[in-house]
Protein backbone atom coordinates (compact mmCIF):
# COMPACT_ATOMS: atom_id res chain seq x y z
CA UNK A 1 0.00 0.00 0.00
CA UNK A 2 1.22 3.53 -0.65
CA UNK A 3 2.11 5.40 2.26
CA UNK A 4 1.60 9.00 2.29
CA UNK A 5 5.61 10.32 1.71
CA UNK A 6 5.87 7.79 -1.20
CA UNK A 7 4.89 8.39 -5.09
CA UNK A 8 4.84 6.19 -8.28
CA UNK A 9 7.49 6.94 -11.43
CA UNK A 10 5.07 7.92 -14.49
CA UNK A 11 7.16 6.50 -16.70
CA UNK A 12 8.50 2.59 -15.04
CA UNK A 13 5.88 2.88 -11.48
CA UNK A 14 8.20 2.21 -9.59
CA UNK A 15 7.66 3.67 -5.68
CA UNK A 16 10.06 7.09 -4.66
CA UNK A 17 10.00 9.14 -1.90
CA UNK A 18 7.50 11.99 -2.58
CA UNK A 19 10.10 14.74 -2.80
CA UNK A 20 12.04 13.27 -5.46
CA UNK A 21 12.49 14.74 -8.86
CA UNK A 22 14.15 12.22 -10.95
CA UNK A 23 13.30 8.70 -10.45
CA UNK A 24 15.70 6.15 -8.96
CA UNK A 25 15.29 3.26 -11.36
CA UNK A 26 14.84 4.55 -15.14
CA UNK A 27 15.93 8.44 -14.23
CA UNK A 28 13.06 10.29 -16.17
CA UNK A 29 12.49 13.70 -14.76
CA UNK A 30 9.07 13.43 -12.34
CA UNK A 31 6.76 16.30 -12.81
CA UNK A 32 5.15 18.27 -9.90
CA UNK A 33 1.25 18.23 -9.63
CA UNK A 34 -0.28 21.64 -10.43
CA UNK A 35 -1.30 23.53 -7.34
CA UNK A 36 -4.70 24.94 -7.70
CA UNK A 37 -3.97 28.69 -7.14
CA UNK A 38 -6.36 31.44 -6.67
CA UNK A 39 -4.94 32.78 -10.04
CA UNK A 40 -5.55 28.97 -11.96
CA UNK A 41 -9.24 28.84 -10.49
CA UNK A 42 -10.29 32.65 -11.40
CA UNK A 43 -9.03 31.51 -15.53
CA UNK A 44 -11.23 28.56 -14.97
CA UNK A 45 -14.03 30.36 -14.01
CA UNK A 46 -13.54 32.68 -16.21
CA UNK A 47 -13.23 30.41 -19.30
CA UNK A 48 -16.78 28.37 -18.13
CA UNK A 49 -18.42 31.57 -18.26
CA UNK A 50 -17.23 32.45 -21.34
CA UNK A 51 -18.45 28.97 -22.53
CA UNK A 52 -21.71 29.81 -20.97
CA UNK A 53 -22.34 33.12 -22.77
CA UNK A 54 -21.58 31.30 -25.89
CA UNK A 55 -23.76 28.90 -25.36
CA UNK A 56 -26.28 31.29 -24.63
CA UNK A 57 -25.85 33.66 -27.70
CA UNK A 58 -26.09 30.33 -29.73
CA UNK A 59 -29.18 29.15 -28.29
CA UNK A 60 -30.66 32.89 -28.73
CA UNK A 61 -30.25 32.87 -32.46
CA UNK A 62 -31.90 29.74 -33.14
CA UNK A 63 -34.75 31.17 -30.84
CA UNK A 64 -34.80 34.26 -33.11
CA UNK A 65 -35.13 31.89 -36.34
CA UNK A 66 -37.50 29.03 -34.90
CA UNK A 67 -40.01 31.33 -33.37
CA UNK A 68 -41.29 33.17 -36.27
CA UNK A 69 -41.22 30.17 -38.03
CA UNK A 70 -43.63 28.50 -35.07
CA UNK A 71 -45.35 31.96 -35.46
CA UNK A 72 -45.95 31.39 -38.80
CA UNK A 73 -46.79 27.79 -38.78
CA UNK A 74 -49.61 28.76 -35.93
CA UNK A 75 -51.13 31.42 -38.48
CA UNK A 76 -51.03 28.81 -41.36
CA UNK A 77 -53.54 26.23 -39.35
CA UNK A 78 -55.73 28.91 -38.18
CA UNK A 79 -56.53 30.04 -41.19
CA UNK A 80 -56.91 26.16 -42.42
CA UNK A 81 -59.71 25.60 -39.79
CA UNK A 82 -61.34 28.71 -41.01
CA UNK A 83 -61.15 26.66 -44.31
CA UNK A 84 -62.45 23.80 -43.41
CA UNK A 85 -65.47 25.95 -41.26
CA UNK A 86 -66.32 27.65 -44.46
CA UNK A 87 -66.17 24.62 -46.57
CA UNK A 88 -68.51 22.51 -44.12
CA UNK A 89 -70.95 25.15 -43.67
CA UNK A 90 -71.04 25.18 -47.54
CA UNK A 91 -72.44 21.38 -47.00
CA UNK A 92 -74.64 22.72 -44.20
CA UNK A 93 -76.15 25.30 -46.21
CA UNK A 94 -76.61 23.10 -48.97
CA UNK A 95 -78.68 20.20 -46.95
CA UNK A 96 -80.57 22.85 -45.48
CA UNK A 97 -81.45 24.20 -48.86
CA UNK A 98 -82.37 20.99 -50.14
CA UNK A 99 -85.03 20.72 -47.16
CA UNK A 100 -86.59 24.21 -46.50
CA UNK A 101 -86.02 25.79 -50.51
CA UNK A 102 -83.84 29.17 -48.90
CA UNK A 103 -80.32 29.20 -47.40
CA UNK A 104 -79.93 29.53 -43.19
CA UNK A 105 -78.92 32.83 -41.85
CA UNK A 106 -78.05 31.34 -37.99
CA UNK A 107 -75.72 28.67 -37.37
CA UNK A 108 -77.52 27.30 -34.80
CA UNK A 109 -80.53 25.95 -37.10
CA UNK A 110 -77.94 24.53 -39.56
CA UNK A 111 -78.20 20.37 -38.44
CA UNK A 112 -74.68 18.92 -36.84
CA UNK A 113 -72.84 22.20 -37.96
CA UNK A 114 -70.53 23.58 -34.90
CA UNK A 115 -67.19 25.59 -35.48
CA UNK A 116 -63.51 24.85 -34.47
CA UNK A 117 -62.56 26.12 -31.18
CA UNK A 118 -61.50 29.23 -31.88
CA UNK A 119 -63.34 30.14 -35.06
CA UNK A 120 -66.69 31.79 -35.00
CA UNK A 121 -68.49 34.56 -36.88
CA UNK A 122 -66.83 37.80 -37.96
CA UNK A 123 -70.73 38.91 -38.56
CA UNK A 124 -74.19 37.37 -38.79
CA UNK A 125 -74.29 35.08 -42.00
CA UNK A 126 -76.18 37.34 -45.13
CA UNK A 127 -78.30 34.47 -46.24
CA UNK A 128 -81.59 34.38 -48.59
CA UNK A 129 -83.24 32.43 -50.99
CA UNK A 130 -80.55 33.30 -53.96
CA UNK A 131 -77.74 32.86 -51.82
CA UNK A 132 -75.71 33.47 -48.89
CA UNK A 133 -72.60 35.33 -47.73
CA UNK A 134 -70.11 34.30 -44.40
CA UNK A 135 -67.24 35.51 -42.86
CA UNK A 136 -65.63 33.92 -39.81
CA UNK A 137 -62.19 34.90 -37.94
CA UNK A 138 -59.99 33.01 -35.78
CA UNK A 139 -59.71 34.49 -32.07
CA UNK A 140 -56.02 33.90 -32.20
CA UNK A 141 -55.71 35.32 -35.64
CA UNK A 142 -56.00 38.85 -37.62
CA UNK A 143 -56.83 36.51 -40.55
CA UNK A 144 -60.63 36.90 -41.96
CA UNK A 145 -62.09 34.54 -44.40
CA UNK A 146 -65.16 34.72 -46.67
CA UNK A 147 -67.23 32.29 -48.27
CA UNK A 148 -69.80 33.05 -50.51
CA UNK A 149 -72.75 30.95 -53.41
CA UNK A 150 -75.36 32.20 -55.36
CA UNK A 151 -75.66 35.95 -55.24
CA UNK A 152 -73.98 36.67 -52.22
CA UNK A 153 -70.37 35.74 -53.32
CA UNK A 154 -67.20 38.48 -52.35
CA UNK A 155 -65.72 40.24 -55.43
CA UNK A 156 -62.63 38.73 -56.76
CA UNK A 157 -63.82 34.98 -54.93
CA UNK A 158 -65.19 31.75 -56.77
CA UNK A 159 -68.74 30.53 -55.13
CA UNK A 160 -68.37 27.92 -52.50
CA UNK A 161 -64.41 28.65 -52.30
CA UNK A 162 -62.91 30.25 -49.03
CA UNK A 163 -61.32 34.13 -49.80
CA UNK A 164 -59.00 34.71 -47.14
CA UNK A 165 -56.84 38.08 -46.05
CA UNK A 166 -54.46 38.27 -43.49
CA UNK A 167 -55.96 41.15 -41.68
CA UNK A 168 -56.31 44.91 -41.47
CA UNK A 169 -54.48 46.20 -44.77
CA UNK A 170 -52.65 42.70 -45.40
CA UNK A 171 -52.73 41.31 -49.09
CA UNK A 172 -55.99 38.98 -49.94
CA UNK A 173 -55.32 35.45 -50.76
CA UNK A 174 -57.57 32.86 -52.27
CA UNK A 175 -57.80 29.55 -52.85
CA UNK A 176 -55.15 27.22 -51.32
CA UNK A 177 -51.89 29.64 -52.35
CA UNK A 178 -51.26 30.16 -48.36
């Protein structure tokens, strides 16, 4: 066992008294273990920290590319459950058309038809016998879109197709080019 005034050789092993700087039986120069100095622990400190704030700043910048991209993403399936609404309450309209001969101006009379959570009327529903007119927003969105048949379809739209815009003063956008 190694008694506390002895030391190994780090080149043969071979046991030496602690204080010795060149071993006995192969003569290699011994080295002296580094003392840990206030001065040795402040440049370790020092150089973790600096590793941290890297770190840091890296992480940052991907935050600052992911989370519009997130943002984004979000935006894109709001206004696809708008879609969807607009494009069910087309079939809603249309069974309740084929019953009662005139198009449904409340949602609530319309048979099985309930909105996405989230999604709900931007204004009553401008229905009549030639046709009817919807718009419908997302609460989490500044995205309207508008749906339209018969007489009541938006300028610039195709009947029974959604007509989105992105909100106040934003460009429109139709069809599926989202």
């Amino acid at each position: 066992m190694k008694s506390p005034d002895q030391k190994y050789c780090t080149e043969c092993g071979t046991p030496m008294p602690r204080a010795a700087e060149m071993c006995p039986a192969c003569g290699s120069a011994q080295r002296a273990p580094k003392k840990w100095t206030p001065a040795r622990i402040a440049i370790g400190c020092i150089i973790a920290a600096g590793s941290f704030l890297v770190l840091v700043f890296v992480i940052g910048i991907i935050a600052a590319i992911a989370i519009p991209k997130f943002a984004t993403t979000k935006e894109r399936a709001y206004v696809a459950a708008m879609r969807a609404d607009l494009r069910n309450l087309v079939a809603a309209e249309e069974t309740y058309r084929a019953s009662h001969g005139t198009y449904q101006p409340r949602v609530e009379e319309l048979s099985g038809f309930v909105f996405t959570l989230g999604v709900e009327l931007d204004q009553p529903i401008d229905a009549d016998s030639s046709g009817w007119r919807a718009t419908v927003r997302h609460r989490a969105s500044p995205a309207r879109c508008s749906i339209g048949v018969g007489s009541k379809v938006p300028n610039g739209a195709r009947e029974g197709e959604p007509f989105c815009t992105r909100g106040p003063g934003a460009a429109t956008t139709s069809g599926e080019r989202n």
